[in-house]
Protein backbone atom coordinates (compact mmCIF):
# COMPACT_ATOMS: atom_id res chain seq x y z
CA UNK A 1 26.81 -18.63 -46.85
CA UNK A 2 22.86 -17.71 -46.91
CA UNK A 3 22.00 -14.13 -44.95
CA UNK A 4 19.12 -15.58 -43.26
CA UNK A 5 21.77 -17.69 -41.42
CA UNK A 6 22.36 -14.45 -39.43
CA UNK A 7 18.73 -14.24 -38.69
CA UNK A 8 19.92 -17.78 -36.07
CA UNK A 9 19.88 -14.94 -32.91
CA UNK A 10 17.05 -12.89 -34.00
CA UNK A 11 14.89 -16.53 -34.44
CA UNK A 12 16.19 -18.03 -31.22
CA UNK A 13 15.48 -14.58 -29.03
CA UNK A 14 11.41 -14.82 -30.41
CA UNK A 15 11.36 -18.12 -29.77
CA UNK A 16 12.97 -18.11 -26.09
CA UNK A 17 10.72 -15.02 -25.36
CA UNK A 18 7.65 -17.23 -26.98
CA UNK A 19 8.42 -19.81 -24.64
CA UNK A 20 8.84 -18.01 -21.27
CA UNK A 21 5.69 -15.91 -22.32
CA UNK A 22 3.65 -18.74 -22.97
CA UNK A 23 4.83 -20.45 -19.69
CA UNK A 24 3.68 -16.98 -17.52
CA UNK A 25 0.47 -17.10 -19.24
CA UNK A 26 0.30 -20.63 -18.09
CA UNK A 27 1.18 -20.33 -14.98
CA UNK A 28 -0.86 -17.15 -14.52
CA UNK A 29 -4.19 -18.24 -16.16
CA UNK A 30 -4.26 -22.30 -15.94
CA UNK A 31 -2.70 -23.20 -13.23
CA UNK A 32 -2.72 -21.01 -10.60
CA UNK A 33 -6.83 -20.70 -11.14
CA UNK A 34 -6.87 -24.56 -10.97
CA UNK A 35 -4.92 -25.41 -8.01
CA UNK A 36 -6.40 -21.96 -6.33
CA UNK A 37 -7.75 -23.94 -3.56
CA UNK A 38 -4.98 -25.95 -2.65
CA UNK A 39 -2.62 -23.14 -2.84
CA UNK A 40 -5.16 -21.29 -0.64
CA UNK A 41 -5.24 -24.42 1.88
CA UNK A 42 -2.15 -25.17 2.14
CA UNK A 43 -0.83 -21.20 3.23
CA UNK A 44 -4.22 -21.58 5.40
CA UNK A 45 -2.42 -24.58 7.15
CA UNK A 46 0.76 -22.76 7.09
CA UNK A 47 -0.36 -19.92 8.89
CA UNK A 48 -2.30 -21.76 11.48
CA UNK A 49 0.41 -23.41 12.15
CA UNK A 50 2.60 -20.28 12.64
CA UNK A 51 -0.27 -18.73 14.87
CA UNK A 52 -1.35 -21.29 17.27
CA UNK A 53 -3.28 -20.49 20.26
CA UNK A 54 -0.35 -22.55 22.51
CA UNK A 55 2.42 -19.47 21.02
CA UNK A 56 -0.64 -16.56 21.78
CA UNK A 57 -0.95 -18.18 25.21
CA UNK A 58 2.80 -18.19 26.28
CA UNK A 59 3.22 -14.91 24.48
CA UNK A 60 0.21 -13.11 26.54
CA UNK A 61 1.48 -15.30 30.29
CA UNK A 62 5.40 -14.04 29.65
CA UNK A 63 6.33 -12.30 32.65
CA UNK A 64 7.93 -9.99 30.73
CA UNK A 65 4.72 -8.65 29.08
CA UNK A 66 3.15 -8.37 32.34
CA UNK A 67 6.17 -6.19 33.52
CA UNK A 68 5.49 -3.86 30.67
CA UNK A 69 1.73 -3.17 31.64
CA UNK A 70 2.35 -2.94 35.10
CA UNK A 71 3.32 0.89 35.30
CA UNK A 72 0.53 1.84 33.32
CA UNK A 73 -2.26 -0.42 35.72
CA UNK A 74 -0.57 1.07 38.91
CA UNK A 75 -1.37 4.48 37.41
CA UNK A 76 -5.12 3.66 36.85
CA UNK A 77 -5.20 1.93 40.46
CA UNK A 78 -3.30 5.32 42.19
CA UNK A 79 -5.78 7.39 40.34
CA UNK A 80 -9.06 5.19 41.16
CA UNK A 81 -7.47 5.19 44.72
CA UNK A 82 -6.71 8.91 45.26
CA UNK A 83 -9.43 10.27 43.21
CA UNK A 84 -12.25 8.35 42.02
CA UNK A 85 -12.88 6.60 45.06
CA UNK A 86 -12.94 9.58 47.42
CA UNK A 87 -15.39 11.10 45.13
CA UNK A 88 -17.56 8.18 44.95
CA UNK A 89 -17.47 7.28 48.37
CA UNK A 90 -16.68 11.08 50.37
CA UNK A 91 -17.24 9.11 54.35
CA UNK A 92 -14.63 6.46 53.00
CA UNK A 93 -11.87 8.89 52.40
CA UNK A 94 -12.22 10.15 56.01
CA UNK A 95 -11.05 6.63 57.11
CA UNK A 96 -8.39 5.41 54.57
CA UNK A 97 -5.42 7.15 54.80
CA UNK A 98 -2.47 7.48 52.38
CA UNK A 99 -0.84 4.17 54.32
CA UNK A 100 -3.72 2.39 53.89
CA UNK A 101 -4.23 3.26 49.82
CA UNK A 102 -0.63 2.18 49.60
CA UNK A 103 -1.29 -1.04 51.17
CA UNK A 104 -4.65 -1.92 48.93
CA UNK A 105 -2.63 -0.72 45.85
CA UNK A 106 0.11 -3.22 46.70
CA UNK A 107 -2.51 -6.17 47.23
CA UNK A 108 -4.09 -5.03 43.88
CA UNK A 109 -0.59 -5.52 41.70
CA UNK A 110 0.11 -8.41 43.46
CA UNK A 111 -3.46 -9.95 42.82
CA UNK A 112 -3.01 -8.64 39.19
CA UNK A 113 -0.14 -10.19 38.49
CA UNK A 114 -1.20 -14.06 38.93
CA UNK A 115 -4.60 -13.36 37.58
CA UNK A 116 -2.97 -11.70 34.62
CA UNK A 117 -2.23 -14.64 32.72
CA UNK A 118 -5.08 -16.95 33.95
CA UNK A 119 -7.26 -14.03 31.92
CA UNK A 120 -5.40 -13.73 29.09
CA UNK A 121 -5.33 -17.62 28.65
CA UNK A 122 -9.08 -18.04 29.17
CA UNK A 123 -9.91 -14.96 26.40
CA UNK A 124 -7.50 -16.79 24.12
CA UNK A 125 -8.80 -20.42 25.18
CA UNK A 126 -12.42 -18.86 24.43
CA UNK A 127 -11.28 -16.54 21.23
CA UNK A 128 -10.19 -20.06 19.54
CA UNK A 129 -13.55 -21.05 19.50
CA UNK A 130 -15.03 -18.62 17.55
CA UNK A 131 -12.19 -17.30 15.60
CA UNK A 132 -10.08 -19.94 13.14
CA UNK A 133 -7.23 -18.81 11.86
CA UNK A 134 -7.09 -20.88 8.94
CA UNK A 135 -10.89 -20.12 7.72
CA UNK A 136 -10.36 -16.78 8.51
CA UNK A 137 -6.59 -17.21 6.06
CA UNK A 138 -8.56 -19.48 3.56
CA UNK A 139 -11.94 -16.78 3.29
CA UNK A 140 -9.56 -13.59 2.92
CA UNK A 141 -7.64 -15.42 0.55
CA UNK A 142 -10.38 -16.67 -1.16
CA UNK A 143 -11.94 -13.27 -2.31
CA UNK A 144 -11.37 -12.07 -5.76
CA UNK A 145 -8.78 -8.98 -4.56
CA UNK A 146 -6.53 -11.52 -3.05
CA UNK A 147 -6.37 -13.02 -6.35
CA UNK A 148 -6.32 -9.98 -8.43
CA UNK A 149 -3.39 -9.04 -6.28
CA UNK A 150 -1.45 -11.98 -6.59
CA UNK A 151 -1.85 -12.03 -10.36
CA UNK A 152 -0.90 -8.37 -9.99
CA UNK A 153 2.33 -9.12 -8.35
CA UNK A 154 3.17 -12.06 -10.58
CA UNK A 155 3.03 -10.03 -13.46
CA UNK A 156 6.42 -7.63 -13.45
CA UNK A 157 8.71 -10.51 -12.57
CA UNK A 158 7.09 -12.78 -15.20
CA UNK A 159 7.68 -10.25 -17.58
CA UNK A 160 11.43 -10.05 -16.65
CA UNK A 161 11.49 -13.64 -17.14
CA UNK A 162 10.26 -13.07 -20.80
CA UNK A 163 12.76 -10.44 -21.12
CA UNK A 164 15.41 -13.24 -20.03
CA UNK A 165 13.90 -15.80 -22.44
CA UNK A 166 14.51 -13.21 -24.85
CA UNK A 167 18.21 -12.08 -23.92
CA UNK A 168 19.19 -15.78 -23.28
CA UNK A 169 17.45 -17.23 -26.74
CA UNK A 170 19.57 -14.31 -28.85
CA UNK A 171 22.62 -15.46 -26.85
CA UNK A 172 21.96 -19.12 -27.89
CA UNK A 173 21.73 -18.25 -31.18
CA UNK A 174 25.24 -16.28 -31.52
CA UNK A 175 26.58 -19.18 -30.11
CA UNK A 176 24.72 -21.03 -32.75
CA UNK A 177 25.89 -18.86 -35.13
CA UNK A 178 29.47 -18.99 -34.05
CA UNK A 179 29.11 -22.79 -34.27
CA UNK A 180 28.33 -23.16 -37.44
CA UNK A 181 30.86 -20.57 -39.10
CA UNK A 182 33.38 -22.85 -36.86
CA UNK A 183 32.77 -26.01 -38.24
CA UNK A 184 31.95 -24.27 -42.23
């Protein structure tokens, strides 16, 4: 039996690392650089899709949402009410009373809430024409960081994967190895 037969593992465990390192520099350096633009166009799409103005709308006009806010706009009205008015106008606050402030602040909410969601629909309605999601996806994406970073975070577990390539081609070759001593 020749000695360099035990060399079988050491052989295989170069050439499975070989392999899985030449595949991450593929991958890495020819073809994520050449389908760059679809990659980028297609998670544009995806995200567009995820982010449509229809899910912003129902979001913003959920009743819920408007529940939230509330507390915080009667606070602002009570205020404007009970103190910025009176200083602004000093002859009205001789005339409205603390019945009457009540009654305008409970007209106001009330008024609020339908309007509410009318607003918030038109400023998303209007935002959609001037902001894209997708080009706005597709153009950060597009810059040279985005790519640096996804490169970046390639790297470590395309190194592990040479490390397996490695592990697995020694492990072929004991078994190889074990083979052939078998069947000798």
């Amino acid at each position: 039996m020749n000695a360099s037969f035990y060399l079988l593992p050491v052989l295989s465990a170069i050439l499975g690392w070989l392999i899985n390192r030449s595949f991450s520099r593929y991958l890495l350096y020819r073809y994520l650089p050449t389908r760059q633009e679809q990659i980028i166009d297609s998670i544009g799409n995806k995200a567009a899709q995820l982010i449509s103005t229809e899910k912003i709308e129902s979001y913003l006009a959920d009743p819920t949402l408007i529940g939230k806010a509330m507390p915080m706009i009667e606070k602002h009205i009570d205020e404007f009410l009970s103190v910025k008015l009176p200083q602004q106008i000093p002859m009205l606050s001789m005339f409205v009373g603390n019945k009457t402030t009540d009654k305008i602040k409970e007209v106001f909410v009330d008024q609020l809430q339908q309007l509410f969601p009318k607003v918030m629909t038109e400023i998303v309605t209007h935002a959609q024409d001037k902001f894209d999601i997708k080009t706005f996806v597709i153009n950060e994406l597009s810059s040279n960081d985005a790519i640096t970073q996804t490169k970046n975070a390639l790297a470590s577990p395309l190194q592990k994967l040479q490390y397996i390539g490695l592990l697995s081609g020694f492990l072929i070759g004991i078994v190889n190895v074990l083979l052939l001593l078998l069947l000798m």
